[in-house]
N, C-alpha and C. Protein backbone atom coordinates (compact mmCIF):
# COMPACT_ATOMS: atom_id res chain seq x y z
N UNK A 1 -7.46 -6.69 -6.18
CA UNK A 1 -6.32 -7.52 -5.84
C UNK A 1 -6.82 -8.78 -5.19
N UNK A 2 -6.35 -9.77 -5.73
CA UNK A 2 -6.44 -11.13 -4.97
C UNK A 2 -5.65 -11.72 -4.28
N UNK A 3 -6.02 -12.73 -3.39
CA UNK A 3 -4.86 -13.54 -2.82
C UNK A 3 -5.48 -14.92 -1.96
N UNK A 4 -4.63 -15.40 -1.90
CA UNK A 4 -5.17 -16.85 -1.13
C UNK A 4 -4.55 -17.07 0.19
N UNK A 5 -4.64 -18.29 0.92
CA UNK A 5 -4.28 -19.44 2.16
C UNK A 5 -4.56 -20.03 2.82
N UNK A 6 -3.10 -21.75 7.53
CA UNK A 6 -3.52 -22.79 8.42
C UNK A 6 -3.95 -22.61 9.51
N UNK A 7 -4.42 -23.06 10.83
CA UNK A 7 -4.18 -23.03 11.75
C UNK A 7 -4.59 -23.87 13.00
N UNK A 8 -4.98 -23.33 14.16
CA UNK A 8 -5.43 -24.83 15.42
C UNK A 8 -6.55 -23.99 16.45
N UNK A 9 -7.07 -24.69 16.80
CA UNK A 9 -7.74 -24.26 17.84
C UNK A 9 -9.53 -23.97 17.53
N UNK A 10 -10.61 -23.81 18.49
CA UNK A 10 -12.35 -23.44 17.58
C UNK A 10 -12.46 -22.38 18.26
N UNK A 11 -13.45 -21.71 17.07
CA UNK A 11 -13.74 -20.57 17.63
C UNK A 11 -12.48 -19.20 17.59
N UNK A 12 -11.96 -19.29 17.24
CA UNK A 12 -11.08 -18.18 17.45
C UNK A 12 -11.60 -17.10 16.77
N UNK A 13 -11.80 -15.72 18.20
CA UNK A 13 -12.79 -14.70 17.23
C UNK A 13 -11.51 -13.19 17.73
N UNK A 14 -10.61 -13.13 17.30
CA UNK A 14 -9.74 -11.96 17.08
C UNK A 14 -10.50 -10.45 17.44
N UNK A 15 -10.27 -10.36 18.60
CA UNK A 15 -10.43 -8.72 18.72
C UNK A 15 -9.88 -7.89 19.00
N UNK A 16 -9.22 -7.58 17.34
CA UNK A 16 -8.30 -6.45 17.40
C UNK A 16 -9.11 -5.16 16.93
N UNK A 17 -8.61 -4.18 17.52
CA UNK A 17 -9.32 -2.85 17.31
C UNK A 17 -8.85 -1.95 16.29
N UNK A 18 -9.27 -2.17 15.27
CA UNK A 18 -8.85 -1.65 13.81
C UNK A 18 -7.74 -0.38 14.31
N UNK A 19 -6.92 -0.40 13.36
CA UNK A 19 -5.79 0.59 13.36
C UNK A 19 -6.21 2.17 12.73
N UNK A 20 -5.64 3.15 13.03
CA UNK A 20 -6.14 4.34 12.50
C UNK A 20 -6.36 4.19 10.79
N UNK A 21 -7.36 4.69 10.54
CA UNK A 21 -8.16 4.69 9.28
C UNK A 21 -6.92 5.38 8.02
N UNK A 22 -6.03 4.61 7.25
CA UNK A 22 -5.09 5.59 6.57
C UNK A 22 -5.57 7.01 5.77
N UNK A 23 -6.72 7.34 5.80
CA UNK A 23 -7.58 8.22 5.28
C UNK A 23 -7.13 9.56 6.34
N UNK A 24 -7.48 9.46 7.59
CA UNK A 24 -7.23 9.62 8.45
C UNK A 24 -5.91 10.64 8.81
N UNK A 25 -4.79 9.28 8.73
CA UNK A 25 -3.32 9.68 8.96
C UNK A 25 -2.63 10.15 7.61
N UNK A 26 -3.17 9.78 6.48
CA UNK A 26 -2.40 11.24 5.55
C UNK A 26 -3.28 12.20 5.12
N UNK A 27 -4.57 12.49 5.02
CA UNK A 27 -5.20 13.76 4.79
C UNK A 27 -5.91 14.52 6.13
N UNK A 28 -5.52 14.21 7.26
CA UNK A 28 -5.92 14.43 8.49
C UNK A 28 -5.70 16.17 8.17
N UNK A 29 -6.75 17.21 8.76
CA UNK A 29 -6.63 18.13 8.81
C UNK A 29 -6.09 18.92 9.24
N UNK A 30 -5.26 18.52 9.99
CA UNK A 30 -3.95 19.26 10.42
C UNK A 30 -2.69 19.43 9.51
N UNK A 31 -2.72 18.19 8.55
CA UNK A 31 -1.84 18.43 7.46
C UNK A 31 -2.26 19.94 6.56
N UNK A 32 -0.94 20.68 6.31
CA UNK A 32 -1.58 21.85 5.73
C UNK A 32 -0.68 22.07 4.73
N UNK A 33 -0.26 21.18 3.49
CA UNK A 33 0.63 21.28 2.44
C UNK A 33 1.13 22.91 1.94
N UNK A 34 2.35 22.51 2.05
CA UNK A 34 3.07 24.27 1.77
C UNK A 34 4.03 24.34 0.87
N UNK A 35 4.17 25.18 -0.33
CA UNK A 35 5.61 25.23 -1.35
C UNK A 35 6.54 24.52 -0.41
N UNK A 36 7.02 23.23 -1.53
CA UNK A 36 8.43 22.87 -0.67
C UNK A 36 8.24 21.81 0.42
N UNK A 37 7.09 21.00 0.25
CA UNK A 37 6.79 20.29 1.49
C UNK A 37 6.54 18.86 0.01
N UNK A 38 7.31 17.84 0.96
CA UNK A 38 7.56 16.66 0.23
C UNK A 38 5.96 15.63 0.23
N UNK A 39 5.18 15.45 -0.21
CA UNK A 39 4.05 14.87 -0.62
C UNK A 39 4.17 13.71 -1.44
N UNK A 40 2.74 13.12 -1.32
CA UNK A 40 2.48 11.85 -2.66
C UNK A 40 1.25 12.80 -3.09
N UNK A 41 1.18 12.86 -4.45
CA UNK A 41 0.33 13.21 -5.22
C UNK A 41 -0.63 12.47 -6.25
N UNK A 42 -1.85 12.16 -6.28
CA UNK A 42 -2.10 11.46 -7.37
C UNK A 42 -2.02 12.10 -8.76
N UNK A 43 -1.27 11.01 -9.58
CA UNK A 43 -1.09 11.88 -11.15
C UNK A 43 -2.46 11.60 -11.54
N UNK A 44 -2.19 13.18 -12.26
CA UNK A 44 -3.31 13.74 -13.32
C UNK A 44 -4.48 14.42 -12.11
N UNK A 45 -4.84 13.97 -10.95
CA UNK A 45 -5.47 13.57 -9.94
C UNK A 45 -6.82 13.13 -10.06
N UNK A 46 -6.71 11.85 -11.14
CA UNK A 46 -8.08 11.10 -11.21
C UNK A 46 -7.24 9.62 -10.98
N UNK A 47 -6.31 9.55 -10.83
CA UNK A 47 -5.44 8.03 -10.95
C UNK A 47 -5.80 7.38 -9.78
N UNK A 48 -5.36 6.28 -9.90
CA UNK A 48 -5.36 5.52 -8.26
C UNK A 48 -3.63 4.82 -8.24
N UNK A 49 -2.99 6.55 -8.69
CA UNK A 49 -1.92 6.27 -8.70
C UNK A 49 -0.93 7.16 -7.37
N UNK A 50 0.02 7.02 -7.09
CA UNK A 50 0.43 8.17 -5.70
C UNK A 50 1.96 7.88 -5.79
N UNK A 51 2.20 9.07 -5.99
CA UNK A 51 3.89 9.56 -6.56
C UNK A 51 4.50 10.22 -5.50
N UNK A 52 5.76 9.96 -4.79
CA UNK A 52 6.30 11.27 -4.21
C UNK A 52 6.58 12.51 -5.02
N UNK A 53 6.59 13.57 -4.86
CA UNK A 53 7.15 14.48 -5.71
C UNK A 53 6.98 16.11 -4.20
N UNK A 54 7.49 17.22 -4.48
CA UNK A 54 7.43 18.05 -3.87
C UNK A 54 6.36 19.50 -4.52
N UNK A 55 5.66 20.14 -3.60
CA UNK A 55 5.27 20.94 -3.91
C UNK A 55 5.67 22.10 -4.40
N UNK A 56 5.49 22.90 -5.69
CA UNK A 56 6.22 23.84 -6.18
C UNK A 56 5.32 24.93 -6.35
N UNK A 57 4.13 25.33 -6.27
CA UNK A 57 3.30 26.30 -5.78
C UNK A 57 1.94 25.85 -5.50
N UNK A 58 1.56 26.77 -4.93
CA UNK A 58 0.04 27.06 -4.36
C UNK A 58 -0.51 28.36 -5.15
N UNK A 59 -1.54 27.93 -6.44
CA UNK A 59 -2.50 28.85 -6.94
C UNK A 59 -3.23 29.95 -5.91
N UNK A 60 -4.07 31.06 -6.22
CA UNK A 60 -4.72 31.31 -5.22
C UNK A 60 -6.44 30.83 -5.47
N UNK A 61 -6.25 30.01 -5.96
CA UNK A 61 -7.63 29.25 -5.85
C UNK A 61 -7.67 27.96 -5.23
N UNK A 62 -6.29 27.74 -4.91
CA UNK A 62 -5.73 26.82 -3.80
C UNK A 62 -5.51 25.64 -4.42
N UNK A 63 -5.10 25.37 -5.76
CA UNK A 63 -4.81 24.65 -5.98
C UNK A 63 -3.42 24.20 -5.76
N UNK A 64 -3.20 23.12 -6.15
CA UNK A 64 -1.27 22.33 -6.41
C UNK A 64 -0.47 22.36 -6.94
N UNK A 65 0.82 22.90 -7.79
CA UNK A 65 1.57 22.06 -8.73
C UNK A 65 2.81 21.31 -8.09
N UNK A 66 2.95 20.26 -8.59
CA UNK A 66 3.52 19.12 -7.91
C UNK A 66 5.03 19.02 -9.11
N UNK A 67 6.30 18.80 -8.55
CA UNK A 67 6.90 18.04 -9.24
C UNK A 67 7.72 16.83 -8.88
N UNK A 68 7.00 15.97 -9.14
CA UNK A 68 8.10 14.25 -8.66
C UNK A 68 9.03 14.20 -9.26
N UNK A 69 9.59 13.25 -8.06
CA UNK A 69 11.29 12.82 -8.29
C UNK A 69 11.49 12.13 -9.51
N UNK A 70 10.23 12.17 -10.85
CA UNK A 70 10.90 11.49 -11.99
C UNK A 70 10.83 13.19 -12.90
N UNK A 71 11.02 13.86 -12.20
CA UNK A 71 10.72 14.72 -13.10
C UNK A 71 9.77 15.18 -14.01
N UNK A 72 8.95 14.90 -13.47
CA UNK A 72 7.24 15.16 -14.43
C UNK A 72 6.47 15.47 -13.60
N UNK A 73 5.78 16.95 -14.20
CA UNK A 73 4.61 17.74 -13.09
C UNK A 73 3.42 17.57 -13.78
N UNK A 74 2.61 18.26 -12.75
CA UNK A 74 1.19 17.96 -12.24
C UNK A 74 0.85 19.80 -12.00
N UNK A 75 -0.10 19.93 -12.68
CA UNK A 75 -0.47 21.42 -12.21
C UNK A 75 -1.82 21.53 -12.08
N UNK A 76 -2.31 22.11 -11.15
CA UNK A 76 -3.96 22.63 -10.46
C UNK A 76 -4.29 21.58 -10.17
N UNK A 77 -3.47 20.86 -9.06
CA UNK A 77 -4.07 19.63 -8.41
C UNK A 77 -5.12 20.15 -7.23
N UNK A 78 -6.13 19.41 -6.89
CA UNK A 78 -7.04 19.88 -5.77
C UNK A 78 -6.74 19.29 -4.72
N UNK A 79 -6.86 19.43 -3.64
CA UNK A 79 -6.33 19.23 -2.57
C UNK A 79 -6.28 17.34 -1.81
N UNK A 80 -8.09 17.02 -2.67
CA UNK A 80 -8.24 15.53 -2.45
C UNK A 80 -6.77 15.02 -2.99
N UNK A 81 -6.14 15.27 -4.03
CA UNK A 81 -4.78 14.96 -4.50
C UNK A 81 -3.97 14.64 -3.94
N UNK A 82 -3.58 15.68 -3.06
CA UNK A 82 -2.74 16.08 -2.03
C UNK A 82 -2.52 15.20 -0.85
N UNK A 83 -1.65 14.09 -0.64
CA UNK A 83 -1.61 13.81 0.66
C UNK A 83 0.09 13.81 1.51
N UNK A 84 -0.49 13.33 2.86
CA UNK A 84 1.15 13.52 3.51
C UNK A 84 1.97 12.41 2.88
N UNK A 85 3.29 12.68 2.93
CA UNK A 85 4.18 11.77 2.50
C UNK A 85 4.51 10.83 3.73
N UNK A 86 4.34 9.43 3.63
CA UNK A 86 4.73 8.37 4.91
C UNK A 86 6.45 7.84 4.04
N UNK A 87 7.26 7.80 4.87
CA UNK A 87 8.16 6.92 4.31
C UNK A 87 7.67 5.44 3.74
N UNK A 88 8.15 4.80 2.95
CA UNK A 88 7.89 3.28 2.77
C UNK A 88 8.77 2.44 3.56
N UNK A 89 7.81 1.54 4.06
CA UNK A 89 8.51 0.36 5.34
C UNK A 89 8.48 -1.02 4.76
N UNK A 90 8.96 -1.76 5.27
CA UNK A 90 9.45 -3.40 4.66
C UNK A 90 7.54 -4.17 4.96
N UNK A 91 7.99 -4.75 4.03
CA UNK A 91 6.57 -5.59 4.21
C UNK A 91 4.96 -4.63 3.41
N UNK A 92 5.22 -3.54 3.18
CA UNK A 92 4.36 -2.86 2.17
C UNK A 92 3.95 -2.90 0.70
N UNK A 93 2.86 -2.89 0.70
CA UNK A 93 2.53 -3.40 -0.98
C UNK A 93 2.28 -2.60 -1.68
N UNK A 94 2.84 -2.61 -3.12
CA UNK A 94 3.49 -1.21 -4.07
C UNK A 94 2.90 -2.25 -5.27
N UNK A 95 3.91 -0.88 -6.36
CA UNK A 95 3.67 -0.90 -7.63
C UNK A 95 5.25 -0.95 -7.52
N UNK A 96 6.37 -1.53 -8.54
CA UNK A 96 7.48 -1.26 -8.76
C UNK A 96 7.13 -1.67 -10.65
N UNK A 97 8.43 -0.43 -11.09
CA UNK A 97 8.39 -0.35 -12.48
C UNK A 97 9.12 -1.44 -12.85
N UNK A 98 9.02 -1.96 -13.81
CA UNK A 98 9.82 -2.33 -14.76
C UNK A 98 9.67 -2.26 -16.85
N UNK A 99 10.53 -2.49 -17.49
CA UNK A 99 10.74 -2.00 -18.61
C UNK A 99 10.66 -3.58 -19.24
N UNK A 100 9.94 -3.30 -20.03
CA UNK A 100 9.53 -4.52 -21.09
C UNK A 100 10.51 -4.70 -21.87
N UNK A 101 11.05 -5.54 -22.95
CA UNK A 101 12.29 -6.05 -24.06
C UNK A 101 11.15 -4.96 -25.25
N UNK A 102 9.98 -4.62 -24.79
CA UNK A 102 9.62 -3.12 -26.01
C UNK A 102 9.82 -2.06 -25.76
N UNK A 103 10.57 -1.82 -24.26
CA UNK A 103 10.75 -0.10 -23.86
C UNK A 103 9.74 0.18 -22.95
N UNK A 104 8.52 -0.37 -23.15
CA UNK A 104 7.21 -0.10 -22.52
C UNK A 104 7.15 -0.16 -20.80
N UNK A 105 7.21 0.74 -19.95
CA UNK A 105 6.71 0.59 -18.72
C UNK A 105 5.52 -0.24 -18.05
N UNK A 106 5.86 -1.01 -17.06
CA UNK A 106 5.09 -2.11 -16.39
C UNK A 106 5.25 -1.99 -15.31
N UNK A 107 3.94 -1.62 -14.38
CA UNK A 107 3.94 -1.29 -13.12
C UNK A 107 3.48 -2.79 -12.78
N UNK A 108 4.39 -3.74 -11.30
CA UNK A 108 3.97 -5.19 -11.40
C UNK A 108 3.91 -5.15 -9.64
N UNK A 109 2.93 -5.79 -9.23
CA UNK A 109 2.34 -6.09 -8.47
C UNK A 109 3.79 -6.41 -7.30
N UNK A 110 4.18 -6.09 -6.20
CA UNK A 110 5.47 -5.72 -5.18
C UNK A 110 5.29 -5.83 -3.76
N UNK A 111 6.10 -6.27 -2.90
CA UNK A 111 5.89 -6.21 -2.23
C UNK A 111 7.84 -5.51 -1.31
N UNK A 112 7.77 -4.49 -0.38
CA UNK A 112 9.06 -3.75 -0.03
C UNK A 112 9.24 -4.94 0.77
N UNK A 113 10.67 -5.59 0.40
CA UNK A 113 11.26 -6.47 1.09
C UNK A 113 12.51 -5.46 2.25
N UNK A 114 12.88 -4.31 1.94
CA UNK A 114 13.95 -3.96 3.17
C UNK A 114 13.80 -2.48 2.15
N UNK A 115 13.90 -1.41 3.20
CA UNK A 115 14.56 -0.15 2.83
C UNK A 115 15.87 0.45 2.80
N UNK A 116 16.76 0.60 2.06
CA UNK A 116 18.03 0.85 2.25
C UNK A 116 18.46 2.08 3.12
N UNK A 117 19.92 2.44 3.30
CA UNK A 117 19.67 3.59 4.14
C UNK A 117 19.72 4.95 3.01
N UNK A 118 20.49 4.37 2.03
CA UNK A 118 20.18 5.73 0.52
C UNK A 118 19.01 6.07 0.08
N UNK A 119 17.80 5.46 0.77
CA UNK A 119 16.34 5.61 0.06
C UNK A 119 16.53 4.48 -1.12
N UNK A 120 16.59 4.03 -1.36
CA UNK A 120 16.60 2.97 -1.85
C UNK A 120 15.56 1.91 -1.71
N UNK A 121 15.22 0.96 -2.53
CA UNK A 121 14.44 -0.01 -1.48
C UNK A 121 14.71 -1.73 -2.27
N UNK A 122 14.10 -2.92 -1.88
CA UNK A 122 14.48 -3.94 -2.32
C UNK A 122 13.09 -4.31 -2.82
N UNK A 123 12.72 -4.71 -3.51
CA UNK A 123 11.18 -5.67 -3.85
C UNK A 123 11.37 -7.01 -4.31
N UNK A 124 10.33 -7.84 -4.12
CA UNK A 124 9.83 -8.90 -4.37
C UNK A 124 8.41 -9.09 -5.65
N UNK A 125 8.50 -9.04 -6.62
CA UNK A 125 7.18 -9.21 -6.73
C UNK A 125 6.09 -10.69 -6.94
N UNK A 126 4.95 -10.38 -6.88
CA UNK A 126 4.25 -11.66 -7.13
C UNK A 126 4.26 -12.96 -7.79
N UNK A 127 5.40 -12.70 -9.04
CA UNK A 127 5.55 -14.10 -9.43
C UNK A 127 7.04 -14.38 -9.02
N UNK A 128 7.78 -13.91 -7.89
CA UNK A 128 8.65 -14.13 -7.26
C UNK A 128 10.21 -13.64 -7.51
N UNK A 129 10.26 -12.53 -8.76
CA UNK A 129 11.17 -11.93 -9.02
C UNK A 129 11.78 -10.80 -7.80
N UNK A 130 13.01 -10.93 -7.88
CA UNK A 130 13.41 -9.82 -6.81
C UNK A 130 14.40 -9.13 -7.33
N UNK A 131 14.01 -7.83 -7.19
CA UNK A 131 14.95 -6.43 -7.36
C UNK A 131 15.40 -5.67 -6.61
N UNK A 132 16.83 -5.21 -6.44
CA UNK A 132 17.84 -4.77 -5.29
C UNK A 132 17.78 -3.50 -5.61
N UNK A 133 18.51 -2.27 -5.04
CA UNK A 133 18.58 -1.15 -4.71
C UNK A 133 17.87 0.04 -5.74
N UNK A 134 16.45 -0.03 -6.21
CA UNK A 134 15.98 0.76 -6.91
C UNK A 134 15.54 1.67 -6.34
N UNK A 135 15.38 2.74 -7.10
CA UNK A 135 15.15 4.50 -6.63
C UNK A 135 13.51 4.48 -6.29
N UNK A 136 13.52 4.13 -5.05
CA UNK A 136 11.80 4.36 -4.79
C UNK A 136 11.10 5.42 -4.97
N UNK A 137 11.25 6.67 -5.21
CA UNK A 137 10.44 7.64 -6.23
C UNK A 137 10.36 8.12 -7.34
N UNK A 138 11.19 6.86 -8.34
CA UNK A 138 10.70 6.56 -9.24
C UNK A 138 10.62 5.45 -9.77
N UNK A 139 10.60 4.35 -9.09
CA UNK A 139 10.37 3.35 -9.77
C UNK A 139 9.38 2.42 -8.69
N UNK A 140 8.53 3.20 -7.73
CA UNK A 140 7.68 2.51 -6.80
C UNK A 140 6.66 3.77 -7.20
N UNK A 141 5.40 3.09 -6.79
CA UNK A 141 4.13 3.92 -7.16
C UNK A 141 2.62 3.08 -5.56
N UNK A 142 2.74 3.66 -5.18
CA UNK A 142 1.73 3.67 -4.03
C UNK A 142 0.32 3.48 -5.19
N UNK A 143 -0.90 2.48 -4.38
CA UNK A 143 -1.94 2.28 -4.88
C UNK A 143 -2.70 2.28 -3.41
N UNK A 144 -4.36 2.63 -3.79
CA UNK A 144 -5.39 2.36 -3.04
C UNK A 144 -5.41 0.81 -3.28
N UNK A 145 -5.66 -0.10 -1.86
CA UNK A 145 -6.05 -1.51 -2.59
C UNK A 145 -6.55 -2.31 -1.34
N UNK A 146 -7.17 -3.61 -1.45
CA UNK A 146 -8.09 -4.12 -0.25
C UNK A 146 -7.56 -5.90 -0.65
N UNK A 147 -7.48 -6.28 -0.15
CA UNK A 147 -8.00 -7.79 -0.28
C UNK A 147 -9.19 -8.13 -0.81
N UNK A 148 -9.99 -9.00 -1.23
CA UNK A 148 -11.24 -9.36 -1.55
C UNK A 148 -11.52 -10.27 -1.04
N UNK A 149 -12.78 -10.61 -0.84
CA UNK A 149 -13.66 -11.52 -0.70
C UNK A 149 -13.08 -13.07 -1.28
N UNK A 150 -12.92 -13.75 -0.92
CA UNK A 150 -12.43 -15.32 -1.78
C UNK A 150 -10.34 -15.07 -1.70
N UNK A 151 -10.43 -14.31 -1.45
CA UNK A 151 -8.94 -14.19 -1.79
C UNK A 151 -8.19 -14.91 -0.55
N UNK A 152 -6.84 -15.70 -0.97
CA UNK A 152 -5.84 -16.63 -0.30
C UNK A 152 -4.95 -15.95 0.19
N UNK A 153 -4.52 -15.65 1.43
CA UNK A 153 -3.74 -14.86 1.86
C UNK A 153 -3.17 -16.30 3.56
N UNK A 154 -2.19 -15.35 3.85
CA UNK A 154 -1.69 -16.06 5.17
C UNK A 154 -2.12 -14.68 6.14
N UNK A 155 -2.81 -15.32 7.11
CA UNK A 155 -3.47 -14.41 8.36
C UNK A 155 -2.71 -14.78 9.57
N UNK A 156 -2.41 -13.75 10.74
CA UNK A 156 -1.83 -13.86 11.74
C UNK A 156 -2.53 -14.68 12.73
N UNK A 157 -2.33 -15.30 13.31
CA UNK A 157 -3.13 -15.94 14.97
C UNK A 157 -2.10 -15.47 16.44
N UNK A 158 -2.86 -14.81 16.47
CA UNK A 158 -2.82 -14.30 18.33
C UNK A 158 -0.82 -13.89 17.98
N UNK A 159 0.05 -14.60 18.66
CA UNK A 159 1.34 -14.97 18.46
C UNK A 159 1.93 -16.26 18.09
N UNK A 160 0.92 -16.99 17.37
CA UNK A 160 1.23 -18.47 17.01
C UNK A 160 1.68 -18.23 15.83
N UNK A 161 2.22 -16.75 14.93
CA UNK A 161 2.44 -17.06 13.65
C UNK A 161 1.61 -16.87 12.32
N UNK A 162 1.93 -17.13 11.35
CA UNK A 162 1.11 -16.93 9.90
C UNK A 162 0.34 -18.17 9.94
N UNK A 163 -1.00 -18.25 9.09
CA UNK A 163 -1.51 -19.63 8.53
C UNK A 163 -1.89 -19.43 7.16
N UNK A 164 -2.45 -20.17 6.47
CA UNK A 164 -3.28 -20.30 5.46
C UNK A 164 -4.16 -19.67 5.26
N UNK A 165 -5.00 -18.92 5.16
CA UNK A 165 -6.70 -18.71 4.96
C UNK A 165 -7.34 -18.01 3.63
N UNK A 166 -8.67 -17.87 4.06
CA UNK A 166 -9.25 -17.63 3.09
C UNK A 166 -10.10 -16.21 3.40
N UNK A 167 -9.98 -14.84 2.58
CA UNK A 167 -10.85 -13.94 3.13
C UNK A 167 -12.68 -14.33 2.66
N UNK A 168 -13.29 -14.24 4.41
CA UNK A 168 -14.19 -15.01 4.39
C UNK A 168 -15.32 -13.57 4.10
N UNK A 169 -15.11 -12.16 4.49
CA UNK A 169 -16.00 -11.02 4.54
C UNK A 169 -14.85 -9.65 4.70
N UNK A 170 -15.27 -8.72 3.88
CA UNK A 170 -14.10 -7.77 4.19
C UNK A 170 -15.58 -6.40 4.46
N UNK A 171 -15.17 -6.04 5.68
CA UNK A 171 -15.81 -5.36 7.01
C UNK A 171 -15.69 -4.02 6.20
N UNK A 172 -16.68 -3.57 6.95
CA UNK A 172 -16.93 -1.69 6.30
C UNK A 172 -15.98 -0.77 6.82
N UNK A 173 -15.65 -1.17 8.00
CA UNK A 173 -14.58 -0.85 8.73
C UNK A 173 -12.76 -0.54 7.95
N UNK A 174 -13.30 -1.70 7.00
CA UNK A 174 -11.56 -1.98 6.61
C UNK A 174 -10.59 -3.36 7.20
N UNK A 175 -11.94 -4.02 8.29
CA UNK A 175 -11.05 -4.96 8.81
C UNK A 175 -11.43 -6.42 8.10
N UNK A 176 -11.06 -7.83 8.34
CA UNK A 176 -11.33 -8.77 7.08
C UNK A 176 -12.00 -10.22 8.27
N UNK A 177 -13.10 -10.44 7.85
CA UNK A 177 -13.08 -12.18 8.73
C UNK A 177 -11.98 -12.86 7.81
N UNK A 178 -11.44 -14.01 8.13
CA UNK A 178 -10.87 -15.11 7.71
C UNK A 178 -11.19 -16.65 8.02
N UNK A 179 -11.20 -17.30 7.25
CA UNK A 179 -11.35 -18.75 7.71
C UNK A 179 -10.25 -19.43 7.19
N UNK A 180 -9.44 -20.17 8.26
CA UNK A 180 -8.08 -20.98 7.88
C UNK A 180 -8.56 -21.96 7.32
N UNK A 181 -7.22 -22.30 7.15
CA UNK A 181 -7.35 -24.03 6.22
C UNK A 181 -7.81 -25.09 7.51
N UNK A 182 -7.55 -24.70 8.53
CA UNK A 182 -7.85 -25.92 9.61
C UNK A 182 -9.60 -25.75 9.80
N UNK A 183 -9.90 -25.04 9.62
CA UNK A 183 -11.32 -25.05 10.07
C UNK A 183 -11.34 -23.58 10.86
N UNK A 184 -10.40 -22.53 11.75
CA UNK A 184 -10.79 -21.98 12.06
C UNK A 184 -10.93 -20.68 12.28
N UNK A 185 -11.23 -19.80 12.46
CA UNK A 185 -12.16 -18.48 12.27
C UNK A 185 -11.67 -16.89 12.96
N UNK A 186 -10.95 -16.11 12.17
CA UNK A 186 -10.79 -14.96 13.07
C UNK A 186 -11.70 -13.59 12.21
N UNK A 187 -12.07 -13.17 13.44
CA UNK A 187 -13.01 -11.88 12.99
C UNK A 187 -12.42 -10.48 12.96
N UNK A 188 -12.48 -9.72 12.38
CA UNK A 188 -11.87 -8.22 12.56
C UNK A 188 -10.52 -8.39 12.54
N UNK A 189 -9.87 -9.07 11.31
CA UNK A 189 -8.43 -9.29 11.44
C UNK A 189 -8.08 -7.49 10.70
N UNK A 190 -6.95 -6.69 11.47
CA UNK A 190 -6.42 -5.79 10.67
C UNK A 190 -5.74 -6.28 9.34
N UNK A 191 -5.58 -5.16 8.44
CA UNK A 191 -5.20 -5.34 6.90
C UNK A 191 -3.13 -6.05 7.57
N UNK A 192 -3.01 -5.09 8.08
CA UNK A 192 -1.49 -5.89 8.71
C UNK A 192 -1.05 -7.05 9.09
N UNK A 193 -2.36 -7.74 9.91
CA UNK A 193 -2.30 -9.17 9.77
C UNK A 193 -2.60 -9.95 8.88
N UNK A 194 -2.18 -9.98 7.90
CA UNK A 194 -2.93 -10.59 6.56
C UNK A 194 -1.73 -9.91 5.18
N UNK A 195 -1.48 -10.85 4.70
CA UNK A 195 -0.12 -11.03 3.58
C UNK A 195 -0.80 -12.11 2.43
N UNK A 196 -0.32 -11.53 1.22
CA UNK A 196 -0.01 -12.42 0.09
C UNK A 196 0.69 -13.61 0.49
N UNK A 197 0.59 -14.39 -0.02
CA UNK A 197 1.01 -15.95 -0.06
C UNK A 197 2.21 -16.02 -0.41
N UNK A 198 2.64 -15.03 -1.50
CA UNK A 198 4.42 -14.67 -2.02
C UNK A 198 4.97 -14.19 -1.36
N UNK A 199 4.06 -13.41 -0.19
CA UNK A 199 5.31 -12.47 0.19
C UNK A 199 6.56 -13.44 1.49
């Protein structure tokens, strides 16, 4: 994923203390998936794809079968598969479907503009289309994804707001340097401070 983007002041070296590792907070070992417990699953479980759907048994070789809210299962998932279900919050970056003039499904690059209170949700996507009250477990799809290196994004400063910048190094950690359009410099920015240019 790419992205592009101001600000004031020298030297500005951001030390924020990275946020819990999302690795972490949905496969944390205390999670202990059980028949009937609402999950994201990756389909097929080689995808870098992640579906809500609910658990519908446990093999005794401990495997998964999963069935999502579009109605299509998943059987002898392994547990890497398996993670906790987070609700989706405003400002989160997705996959939302849409249907081609061939029928063909198109998962397009999204960002959750508001959650409804029906489960519902609103999106935005990247070339600036916006879609109102669609069924977020099935027509939103969770991805693994990072910013890159060179990519244009708007980065937070302290409480002064969004700017421009540019990702200048993306940290082992998970966290990103940036260099604004003004000339100046934040280190260890979290993935939260840091947005697409559309959104």
């Amino acid at each position: 994923i790419d992205v592009k983007g101001s600000k004031r002041d020298k030297a500005r070296k951001g030390k924020n203390k990275p946020k819990e590792d999302m690795i972490e907070k949905l496969w944390h070992p205390s999670f202990n998936p059980k028949v009937g417990d609402t999950v994201e699953a990756r389909y097929n479980g080689k995808h870098n794809e992640w579906y809500k759907g609910r658990i519908t048994k446990i093999t005794k070789k401990g495997l998964y079968n999963v069935k999502y809210d579009d109605d299509d299962t998943d059987v002898g998932l392994e547990r890497i598969s398996i993670r906790r279900y987070v609700p989706l919050k405003k400002g989160e970056i997705v996959r939302s479907k849409v249907i081609d003039k061939n029928g063909k499904d198109l998962w397009v690059l999204s960002a959750i503009t508001k959650v409804n209170d029906d489960g519902t949700v609103n999106v935005k996507h990247f070339d600036g289309e916006k879609l109102e009250s669609i069924p977020a477990g099935i027509f939103v799809q969770r991805f693994d994804w990072r910013y890159q290196k060179g990519s244009r994004v708007k980065a937070k400063w302290k409480d002064h707001g969004w700017f421009k910048a540019l990702v200048a190094k993306v940290n082992s950690d998970g966290t990103y340097d940036v260099d604004f359009d003004d000339g100046d410099f934040r280190s260890s920015a979290d993935k939260s401070d840091i947005k697409f240019t559309w959104i």
